[in-house]
N, C-alpha and C. Protein backbone atom coordinates (compact mmCIF):
# COMPACT_ATOMS: atom_id res chain seq x y z
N UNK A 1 6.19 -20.37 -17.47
CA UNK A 1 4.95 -20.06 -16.75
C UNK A 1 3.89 -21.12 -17.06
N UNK A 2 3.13 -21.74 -16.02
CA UNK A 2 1.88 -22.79 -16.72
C UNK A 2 1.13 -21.39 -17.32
N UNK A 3 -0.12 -22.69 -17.70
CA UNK A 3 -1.04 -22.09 -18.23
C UNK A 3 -1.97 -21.13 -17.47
N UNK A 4 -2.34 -19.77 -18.09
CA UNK A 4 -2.97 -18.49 -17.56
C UNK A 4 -4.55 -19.33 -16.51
N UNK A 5 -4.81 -18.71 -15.53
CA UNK A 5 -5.56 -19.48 -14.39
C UNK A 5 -6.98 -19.49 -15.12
N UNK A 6 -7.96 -19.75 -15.04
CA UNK A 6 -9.45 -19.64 -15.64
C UNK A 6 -10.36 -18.67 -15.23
N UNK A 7 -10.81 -18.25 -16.00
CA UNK A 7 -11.52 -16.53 -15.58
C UNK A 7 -12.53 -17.63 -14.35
N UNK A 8 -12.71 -16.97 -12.97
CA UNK A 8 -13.74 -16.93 -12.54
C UNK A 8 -14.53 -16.40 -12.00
N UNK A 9 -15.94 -16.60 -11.70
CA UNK A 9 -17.53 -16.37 -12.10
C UNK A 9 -17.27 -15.21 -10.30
N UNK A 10 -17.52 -13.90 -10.92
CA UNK A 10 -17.53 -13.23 -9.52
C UNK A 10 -18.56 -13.70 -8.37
N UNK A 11 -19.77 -13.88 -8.72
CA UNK A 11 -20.72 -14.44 -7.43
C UNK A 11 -20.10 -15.47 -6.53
N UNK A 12 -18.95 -16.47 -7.64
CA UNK A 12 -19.07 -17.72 -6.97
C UNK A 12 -17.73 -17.25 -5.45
N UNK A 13 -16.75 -16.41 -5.67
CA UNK A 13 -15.83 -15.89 -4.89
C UNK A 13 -15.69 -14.29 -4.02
N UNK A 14 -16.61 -13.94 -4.79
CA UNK A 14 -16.85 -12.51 -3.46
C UNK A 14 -17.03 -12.89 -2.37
N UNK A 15 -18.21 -13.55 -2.05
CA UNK A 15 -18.47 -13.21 -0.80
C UNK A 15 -16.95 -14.15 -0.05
N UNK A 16 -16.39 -14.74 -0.60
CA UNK A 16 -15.17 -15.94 -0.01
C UNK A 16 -14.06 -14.90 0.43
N UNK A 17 -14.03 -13.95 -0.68
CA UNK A 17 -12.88 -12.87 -1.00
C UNK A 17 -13.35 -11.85 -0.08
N UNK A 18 -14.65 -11.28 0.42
CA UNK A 18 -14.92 -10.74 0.89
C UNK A 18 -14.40 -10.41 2.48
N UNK A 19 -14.63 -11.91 2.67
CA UNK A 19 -14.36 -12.12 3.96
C UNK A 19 -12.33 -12.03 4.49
N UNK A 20 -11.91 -11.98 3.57
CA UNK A 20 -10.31 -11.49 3.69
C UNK A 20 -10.50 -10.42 4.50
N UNK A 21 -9.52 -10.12 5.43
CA UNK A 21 -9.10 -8.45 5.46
C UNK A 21 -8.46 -7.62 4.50
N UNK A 22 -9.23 -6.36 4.54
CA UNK A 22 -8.81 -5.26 3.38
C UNK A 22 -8.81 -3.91 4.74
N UNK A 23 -7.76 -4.14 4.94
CA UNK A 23 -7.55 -2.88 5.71
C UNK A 23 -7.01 -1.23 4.57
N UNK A 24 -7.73 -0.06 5.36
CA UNK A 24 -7.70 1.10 4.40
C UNK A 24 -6.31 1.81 5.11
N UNK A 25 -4.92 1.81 4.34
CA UNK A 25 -4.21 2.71 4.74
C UNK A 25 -3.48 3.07 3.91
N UNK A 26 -2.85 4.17 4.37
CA UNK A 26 -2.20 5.11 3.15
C UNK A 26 -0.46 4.52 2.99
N UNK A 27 0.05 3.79 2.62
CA UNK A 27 1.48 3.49 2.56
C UNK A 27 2.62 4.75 2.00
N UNK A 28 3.13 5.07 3.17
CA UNK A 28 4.15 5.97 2.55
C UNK A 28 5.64 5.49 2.38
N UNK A 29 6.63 6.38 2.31
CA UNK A 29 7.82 5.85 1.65
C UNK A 29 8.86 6.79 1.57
N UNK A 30 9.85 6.62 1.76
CA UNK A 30 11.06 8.03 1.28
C UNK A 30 12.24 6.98 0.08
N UNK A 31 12.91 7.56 -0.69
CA UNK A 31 14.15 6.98 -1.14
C UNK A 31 14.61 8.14 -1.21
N UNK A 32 16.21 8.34 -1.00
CA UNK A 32 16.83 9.65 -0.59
C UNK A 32 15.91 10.74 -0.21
N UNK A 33 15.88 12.09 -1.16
CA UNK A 33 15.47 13.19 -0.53
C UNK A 33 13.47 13.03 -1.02
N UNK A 34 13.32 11.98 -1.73
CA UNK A 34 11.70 11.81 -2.12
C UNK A 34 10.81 11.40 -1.17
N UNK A 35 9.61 11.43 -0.52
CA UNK A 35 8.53 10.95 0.00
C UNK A 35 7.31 10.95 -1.47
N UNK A 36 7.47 10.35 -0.89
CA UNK A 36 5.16 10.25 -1.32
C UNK A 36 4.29 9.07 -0.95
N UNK A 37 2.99 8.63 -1.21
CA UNK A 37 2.24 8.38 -0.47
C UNK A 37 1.12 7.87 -1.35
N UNK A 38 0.65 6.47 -0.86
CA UNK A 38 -0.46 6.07 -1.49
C UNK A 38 -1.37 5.43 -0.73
N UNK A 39 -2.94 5.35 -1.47
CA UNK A 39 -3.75 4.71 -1.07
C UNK A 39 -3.79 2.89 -0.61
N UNK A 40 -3.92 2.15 -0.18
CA UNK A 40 -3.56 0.68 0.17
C UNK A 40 -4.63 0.18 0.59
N UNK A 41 -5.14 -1.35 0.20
CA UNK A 41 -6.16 -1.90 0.93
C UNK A 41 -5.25 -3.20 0.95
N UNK A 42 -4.58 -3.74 0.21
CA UNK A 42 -3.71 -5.35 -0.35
C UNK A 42 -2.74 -5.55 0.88
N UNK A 43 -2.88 -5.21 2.15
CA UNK A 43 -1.96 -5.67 3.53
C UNK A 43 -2.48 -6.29 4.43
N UNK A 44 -1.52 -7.39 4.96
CA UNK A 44 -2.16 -8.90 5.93
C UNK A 44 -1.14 -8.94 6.22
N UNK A 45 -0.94 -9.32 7.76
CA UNK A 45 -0.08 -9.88 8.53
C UNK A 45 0.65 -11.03 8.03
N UNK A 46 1.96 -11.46 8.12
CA UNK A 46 3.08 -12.21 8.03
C UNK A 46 3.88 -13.10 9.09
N UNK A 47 3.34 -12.85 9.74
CA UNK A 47 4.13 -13.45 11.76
C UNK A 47 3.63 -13.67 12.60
N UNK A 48 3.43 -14.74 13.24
CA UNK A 48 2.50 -15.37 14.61
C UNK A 48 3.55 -14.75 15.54
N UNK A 49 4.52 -14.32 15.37
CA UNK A 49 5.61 -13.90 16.64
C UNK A 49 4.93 -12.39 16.96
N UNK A 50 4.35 -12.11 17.97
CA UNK A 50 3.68 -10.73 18.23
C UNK A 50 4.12 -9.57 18.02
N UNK A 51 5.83 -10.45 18.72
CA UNK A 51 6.89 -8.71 19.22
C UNK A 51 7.69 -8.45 18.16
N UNK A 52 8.05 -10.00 16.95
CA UNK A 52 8.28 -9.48 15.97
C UNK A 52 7.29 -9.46 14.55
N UNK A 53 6.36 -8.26 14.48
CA UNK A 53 5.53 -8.44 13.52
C UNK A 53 6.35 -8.39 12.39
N UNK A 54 5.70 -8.85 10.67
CA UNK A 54 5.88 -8.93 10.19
C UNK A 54 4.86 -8.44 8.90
N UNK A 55 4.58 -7.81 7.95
CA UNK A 55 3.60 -7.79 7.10
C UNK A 55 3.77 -8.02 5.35
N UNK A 56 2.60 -8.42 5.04
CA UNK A 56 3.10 -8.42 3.20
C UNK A 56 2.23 -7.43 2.84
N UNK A 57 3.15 -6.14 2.23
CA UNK A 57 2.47 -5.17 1.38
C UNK A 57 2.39 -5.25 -0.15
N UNK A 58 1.51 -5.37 -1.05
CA UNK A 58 0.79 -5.58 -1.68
C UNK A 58 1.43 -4.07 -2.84
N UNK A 59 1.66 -3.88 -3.91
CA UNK A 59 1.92 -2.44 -4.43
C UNK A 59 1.96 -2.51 -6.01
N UNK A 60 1.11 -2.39 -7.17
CA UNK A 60 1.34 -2.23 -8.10
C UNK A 60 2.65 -0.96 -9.30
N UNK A 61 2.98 -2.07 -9.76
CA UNK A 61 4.61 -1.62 -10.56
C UNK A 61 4.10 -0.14 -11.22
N UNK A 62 2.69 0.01 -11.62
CA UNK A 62 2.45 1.31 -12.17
C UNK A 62 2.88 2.37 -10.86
N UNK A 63 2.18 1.96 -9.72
CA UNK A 63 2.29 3.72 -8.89
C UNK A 63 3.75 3.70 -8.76
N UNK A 64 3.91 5.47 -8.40
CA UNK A 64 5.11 6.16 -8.21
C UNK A 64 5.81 5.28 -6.70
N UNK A 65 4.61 5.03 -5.76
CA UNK A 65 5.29 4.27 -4.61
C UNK A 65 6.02 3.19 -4.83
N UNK A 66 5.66 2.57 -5.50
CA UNK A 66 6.68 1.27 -6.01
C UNK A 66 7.44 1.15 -6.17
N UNK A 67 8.21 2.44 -6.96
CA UNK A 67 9.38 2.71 -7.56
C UNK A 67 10.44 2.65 -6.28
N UNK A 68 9.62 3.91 -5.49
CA UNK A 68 10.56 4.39 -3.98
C UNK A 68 10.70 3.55 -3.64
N UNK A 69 9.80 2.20 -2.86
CA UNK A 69 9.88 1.26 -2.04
C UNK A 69 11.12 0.35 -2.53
N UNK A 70 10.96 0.59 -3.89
CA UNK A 70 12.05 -0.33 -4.56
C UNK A 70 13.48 -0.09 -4.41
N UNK A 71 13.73 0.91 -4.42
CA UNK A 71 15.17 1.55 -4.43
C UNK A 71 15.40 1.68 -2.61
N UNK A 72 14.60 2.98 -2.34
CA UNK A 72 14.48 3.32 -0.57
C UNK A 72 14.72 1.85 -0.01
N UNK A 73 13.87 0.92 0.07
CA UNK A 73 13.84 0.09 1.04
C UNK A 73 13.28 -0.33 2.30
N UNK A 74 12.01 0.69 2.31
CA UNK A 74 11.39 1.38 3.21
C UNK A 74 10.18 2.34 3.26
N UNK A 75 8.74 1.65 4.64
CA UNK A 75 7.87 2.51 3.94
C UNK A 75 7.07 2.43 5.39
N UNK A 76 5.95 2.95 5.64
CA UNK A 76 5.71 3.05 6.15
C UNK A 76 3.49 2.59 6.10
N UNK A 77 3.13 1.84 7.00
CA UNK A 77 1.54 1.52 7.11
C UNK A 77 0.76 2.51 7.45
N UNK A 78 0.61 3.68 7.14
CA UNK A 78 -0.39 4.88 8.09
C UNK A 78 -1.77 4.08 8.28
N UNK A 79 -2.58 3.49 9.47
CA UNK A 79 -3.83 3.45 9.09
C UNK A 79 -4.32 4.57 9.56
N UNK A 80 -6.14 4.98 8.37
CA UNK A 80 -6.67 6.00 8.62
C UNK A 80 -7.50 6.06 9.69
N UNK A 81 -7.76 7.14 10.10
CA UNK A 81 -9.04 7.92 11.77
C UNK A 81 -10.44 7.71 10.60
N UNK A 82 -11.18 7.51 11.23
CA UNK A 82 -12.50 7.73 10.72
C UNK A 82 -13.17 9.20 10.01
N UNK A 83 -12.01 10.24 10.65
CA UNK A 83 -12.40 11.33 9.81
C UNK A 83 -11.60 12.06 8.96
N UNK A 84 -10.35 10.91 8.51
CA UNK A 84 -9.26 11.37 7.41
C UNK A 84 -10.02 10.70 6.10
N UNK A 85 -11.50 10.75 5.74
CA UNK A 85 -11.82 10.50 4.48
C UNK A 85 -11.12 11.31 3.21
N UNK A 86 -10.71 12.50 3.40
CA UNK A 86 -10.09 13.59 2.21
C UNK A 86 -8.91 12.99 1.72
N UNK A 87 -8.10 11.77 2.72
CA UNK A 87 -6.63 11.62 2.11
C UNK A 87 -7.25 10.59 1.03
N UNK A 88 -8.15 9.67 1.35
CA UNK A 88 -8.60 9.19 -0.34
C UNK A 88 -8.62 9.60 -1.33
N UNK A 89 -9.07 10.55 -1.41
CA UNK A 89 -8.79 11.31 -2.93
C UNK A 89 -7.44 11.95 -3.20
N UNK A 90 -6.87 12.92 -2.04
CA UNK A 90 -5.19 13.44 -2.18
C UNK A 90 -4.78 12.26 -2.70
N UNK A 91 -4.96 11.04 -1.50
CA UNK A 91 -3.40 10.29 -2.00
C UNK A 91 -3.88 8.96 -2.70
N UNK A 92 -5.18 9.28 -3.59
CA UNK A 92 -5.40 7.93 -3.77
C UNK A 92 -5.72 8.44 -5.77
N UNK A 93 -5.60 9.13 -5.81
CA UNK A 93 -6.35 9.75 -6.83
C UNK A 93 -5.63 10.61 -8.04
N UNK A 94 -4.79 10.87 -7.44
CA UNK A 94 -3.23 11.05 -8.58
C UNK A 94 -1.42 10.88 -8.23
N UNK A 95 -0.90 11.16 -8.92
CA UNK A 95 0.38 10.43 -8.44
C UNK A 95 1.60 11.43 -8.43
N UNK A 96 2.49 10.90 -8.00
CA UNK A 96 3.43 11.28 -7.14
C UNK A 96 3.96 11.90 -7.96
N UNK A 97 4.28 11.36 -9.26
CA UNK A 97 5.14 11.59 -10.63
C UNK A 97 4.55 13.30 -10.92
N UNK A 98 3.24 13.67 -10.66
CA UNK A 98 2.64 14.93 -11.09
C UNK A 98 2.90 16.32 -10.12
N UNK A 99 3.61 15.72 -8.97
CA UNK A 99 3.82 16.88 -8.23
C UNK A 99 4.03 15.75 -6.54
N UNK A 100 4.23 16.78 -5.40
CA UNK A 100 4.73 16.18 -4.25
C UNK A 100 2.78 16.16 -3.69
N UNK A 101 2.32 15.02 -3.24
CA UNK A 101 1.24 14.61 -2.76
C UNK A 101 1.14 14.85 -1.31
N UNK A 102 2.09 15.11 -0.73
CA UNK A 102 2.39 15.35 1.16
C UNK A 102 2.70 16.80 1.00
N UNK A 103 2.68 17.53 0.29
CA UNK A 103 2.68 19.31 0.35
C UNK A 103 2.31 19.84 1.22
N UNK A 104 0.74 19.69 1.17
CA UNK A 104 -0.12 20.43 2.06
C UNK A 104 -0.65 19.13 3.11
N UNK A 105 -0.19 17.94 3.62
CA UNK A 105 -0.40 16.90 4.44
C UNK A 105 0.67 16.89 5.67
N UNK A 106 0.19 17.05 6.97
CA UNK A 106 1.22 17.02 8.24
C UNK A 106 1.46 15.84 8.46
N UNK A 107 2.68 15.96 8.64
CA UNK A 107 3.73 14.34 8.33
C UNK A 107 4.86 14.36 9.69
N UNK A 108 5.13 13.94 10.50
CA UNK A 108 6.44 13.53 10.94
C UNK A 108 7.32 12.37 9.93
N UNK A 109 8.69 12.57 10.58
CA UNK A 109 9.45 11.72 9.82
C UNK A 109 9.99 10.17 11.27
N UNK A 110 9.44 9.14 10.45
CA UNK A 110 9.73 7.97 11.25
C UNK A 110 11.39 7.42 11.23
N UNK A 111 11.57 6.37 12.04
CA UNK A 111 12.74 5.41 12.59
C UNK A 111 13.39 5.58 10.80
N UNK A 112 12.14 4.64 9.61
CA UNK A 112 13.54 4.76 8.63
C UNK A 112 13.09 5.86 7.46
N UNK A 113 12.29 7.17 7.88
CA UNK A 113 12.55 8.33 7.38
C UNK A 113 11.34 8.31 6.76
N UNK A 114 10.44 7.53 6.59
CA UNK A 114 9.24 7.51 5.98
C UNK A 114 8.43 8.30 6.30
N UNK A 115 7.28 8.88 5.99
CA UNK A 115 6.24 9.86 6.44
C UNK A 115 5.41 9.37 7.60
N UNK A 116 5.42 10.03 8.53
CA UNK A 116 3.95 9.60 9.29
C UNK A 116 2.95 10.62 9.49
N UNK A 117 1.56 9.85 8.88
CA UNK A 117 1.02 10.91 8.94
C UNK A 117 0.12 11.30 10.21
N UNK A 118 -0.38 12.87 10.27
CA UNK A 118 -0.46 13.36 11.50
C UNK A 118 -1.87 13.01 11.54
N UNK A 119 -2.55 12.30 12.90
CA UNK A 119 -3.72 12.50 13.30
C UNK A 119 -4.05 10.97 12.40
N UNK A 120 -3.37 10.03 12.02
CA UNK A 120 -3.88 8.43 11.57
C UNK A 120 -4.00 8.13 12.77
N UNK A 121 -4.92 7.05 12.62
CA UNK A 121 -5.32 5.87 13.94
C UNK A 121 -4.14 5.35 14.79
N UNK A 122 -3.14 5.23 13.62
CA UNK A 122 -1.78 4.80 13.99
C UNK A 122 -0.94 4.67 12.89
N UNK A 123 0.33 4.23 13.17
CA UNK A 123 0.98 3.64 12.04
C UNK A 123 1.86 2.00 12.29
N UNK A 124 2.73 1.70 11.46
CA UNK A 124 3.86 0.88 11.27
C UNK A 124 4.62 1.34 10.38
N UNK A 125 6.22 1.41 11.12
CA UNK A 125 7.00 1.52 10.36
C UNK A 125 7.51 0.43 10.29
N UNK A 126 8.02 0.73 8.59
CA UNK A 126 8.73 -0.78 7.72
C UNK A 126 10.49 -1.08 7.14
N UNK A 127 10.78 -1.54 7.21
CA UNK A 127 11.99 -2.14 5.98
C UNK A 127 11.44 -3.33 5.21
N UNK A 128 11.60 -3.21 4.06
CA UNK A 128 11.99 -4.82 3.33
C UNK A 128 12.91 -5.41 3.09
N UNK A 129 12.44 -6.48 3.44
CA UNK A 129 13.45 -7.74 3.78
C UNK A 129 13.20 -8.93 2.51
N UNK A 130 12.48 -8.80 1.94
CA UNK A 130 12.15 -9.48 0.51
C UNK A 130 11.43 -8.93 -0.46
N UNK A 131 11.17 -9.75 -1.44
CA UNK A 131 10.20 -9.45 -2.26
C UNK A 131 9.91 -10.43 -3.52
N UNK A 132 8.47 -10.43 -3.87
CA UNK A 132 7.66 -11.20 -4.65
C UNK A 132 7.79 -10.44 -6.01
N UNK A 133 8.00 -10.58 -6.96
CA UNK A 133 7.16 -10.12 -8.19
C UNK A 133 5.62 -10.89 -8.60
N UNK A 134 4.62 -10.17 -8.64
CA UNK A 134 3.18 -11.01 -9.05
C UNK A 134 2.87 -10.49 -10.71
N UNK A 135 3.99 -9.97 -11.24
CA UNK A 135 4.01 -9.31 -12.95
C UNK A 135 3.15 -8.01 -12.78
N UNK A 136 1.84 -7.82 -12.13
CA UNK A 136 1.19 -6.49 -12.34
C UNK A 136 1.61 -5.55 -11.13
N UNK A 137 2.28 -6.56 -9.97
CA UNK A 137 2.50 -5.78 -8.88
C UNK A 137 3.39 -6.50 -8.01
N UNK A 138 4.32 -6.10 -6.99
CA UNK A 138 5.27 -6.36 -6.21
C UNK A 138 4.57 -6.71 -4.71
N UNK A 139 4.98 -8.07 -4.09
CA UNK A 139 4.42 -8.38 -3.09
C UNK A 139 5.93 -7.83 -1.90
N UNK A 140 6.06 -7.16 -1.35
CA UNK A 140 6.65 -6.67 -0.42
C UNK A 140 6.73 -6.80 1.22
N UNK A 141 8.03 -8.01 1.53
CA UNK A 141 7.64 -8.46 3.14
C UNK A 141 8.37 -7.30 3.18
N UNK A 142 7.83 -7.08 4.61
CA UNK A 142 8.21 -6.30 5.59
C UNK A 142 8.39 -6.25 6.87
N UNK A 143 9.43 -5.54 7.37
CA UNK A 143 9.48 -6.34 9.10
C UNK A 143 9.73 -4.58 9.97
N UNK A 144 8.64 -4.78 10.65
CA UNK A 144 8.11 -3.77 11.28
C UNK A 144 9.17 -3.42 12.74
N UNK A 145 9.67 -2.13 12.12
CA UNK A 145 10.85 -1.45 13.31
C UNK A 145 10.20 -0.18 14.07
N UNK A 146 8.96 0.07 13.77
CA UNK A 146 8.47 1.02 15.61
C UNK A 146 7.16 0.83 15.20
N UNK A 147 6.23 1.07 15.75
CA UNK A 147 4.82 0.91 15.68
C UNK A 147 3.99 1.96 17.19
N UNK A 148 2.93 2.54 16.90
CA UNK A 148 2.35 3.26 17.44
C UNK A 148 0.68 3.50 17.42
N UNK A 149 0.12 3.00 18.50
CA UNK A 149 -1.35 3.04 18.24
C UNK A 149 -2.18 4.62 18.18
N UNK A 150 -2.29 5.42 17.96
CA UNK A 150 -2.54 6.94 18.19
C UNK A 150 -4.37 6.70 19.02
N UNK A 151 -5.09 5.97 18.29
CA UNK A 151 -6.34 6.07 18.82
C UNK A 151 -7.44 6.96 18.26
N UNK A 152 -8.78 6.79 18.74
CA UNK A 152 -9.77 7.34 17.62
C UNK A 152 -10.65 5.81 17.29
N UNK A 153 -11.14 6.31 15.79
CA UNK A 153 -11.80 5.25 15.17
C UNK A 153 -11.36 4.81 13.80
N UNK A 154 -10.86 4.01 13.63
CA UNK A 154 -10.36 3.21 12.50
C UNK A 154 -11.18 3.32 11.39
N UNK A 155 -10.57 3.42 10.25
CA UNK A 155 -11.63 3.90 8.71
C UNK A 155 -11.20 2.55 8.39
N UNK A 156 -12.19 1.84 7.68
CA UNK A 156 -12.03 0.40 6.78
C UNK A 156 -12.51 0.93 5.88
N UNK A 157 -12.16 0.51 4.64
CA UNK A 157 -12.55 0.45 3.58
C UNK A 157 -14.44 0.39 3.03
N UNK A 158 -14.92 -0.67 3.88
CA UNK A 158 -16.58 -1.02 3.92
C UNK A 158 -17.07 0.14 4.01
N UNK A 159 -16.46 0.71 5.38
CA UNK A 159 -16.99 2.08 6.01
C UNK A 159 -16.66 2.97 5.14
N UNK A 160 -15.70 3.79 4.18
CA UNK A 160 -15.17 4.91 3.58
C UNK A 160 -16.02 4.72 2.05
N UNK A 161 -16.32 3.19 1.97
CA UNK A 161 -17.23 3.67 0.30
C UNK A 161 -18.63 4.29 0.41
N UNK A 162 -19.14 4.59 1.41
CA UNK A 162 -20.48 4.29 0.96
C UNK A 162 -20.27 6.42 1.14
N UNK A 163 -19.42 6.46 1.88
CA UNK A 163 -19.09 8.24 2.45
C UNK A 163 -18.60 8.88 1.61
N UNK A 164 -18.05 8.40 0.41
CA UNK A 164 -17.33 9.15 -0.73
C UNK A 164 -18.58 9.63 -1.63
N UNK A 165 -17.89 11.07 -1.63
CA UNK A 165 -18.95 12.43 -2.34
C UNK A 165 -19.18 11.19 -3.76
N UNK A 166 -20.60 11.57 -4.90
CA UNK A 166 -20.65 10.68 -5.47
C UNK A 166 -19.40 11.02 -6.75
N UNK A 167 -18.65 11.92 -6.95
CA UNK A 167 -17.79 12.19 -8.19
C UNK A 167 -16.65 11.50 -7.90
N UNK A 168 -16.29 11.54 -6.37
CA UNK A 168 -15.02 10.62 -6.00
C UNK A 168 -14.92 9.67 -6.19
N UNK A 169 -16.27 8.56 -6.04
CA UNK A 169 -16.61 7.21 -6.15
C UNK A 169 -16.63 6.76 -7.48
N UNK A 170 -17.07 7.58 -8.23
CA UNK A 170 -17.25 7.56 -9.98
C UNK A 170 -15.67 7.92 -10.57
N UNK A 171 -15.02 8.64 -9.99
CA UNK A 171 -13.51 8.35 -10.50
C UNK A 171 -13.10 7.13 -9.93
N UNK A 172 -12.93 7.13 -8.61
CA UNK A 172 -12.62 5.57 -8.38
C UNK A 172 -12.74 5.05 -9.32
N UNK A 173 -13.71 4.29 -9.02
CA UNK A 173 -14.56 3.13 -9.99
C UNK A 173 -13.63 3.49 -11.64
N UNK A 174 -13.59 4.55 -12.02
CA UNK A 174 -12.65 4.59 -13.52
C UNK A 174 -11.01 4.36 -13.37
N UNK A 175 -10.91 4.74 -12.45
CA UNK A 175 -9.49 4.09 -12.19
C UNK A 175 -9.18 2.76 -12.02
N UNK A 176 -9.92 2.41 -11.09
CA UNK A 176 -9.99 0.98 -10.80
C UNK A 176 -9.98 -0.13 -11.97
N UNK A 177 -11.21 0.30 -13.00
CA UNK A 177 -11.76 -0.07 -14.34
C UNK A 177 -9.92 -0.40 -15.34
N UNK A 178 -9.35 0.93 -14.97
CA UNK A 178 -8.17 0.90 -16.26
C UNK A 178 -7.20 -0.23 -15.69
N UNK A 179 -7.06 0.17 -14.00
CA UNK A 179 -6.24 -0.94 -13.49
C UNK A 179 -6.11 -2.09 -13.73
N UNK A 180 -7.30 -2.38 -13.58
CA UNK A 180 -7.73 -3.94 -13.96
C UNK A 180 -7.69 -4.05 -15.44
N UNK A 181 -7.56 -3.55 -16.35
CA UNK A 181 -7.18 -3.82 -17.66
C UNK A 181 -5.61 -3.80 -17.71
N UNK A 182 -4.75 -2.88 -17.23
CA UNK A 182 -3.60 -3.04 -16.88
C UNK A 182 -3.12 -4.54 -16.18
N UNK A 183 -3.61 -4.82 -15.11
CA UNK A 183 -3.13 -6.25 -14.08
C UNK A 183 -3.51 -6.96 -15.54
N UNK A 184 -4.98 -6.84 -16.23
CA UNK A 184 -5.21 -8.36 -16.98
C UNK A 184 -4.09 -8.44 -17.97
N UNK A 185 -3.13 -7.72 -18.38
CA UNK A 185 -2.39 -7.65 -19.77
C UNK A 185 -0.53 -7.95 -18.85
N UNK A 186 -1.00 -7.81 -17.58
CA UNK A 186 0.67 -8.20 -16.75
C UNK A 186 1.03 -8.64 -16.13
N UNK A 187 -0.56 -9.12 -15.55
CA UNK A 187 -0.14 -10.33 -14.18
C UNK A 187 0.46 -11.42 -14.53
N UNK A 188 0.55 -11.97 -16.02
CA UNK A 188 1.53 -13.37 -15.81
C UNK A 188 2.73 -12.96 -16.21
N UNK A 189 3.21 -12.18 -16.17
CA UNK A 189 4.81 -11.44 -16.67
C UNK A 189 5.19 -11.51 -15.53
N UNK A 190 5.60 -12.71 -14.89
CA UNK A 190 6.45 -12.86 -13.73
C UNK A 190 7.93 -12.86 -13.52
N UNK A 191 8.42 -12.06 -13.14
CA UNK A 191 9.90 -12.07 -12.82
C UNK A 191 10.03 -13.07 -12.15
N UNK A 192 11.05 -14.84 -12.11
CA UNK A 192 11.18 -15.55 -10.79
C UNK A 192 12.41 -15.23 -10.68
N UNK A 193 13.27 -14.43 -10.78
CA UNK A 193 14.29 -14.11 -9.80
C UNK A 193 13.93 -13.17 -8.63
N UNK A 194 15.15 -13.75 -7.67
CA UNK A 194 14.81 -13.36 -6.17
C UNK A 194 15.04 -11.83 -5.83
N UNK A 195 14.67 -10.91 -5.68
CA UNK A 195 15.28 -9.53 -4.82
C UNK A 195 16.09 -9.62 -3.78
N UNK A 196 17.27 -9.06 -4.15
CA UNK A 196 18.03 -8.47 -2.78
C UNK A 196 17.80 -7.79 -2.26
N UNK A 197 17.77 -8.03 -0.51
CA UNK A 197 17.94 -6.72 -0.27
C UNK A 197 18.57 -6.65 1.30
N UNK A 198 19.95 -6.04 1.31
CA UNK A 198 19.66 -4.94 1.07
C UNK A 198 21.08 -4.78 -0.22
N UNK A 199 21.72 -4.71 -1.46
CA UNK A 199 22.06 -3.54 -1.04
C UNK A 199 21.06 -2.20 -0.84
N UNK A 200 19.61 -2.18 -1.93
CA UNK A 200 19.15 -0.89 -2.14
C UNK A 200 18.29 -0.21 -0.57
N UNK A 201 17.75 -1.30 0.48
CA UNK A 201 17.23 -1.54 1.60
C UNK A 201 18.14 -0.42 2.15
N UNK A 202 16.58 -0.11 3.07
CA UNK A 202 17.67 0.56 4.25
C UNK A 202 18.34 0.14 5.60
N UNK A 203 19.44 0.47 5.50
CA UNK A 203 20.32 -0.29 6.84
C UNK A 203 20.40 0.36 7.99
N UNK A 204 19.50 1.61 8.30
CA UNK A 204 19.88 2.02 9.45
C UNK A 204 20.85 3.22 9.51
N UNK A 205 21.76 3.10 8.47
CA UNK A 205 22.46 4.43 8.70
C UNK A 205 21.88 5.95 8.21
């Protein structure tokens, strides 16, 4: 591994970083008989080819989704409606490992079995077809097999902070806090071997 990158000065790269897209959606997932479901902002397009999109999902090795995506092979983009603010906290706010997070959440089941959830803006469904290790988290291509616009108003992220009750925002913010002590102690623990996939991927059958 070179040498660890140089801390830098937040003023000088927010507003640079800012200007990225951080789209707000909930990434779900099945591996055999499991679903569950997480919060996501770390997804950007992968493909100038229109009809075959492509995306890189973004997923830290701590959440329970990671695990699934890893084995399953398969997941799914829910973006949120402007008035699914509540799944932030369901699915953003504890984990999968503590109980089933889609219990009380209306879900259809997509093309490769993933959750879709009911009343999002839309979704994408996924397979992976590669994968990154970044040491704190798994960069995950994906190549998008049905897609559906539902309609409404799209929740971004900009828009959903300022609307979170103030106790939600104050856990955030503590979660976030540990995360980032977590990434700082694992992001250079890079795996460079390549992922297969598939055998663990899903093939369709």
């Amino acid at each position: 591994m070179p040498n660890p990158a140089p801390d830098i000065i937040p003023p000088d790269a927010g507003p640079l970083l800012a200007g990225l897209s951080a789209p707000l959606a909930a990434v779900s997932t099945r591996s055999g008989e499991v679903v569950n479901a997480q919060i996501a902002v770390a997804i950007t397009a992968a493909s100038i080819v229109l009809h075959r999109p492509r995306l890189i999902v973004q997923i830290y090795h701590t959440n329970y989704t990671h695990d699934l995506i890893a084995t399953g092979g398969v997941l799914a983009v829910n973006f949120l409606n402007h008035d699914q603010l509540p799944l932030i906290w369901q699915l953003g706010m504890r984990s999968g490992r503590d109980g089933d997070k889609l219990n009380e959440i209306a879900y259809s089941v997509g093309t490769t079995g993933s959750p879709l959830l009911e009343g999002s803006y839309g979704y994408l469904d996924c397979r992976v077809v590669n994968a990154m290790d970044g040491g704190d988290m798994t960069a995950f291509l994906v190549e998008v097999l049905a897609a559906q616009t539902n309609g409404g108003q799209r929740l971004t992220w900009r828009e959903a902070r300022p609307r979170l009750p103030r106790h939600w925002a104050d856990e955030w913010d503590r979660k976030i806090a540990g995360e980032m002590n977590v990434s700082l102690a694992t992001m250079a623990d890079i795996d460079p071997a390549a992922w297969a996939y598939p055998p663990a991927a899903w093939d369709g059958q």
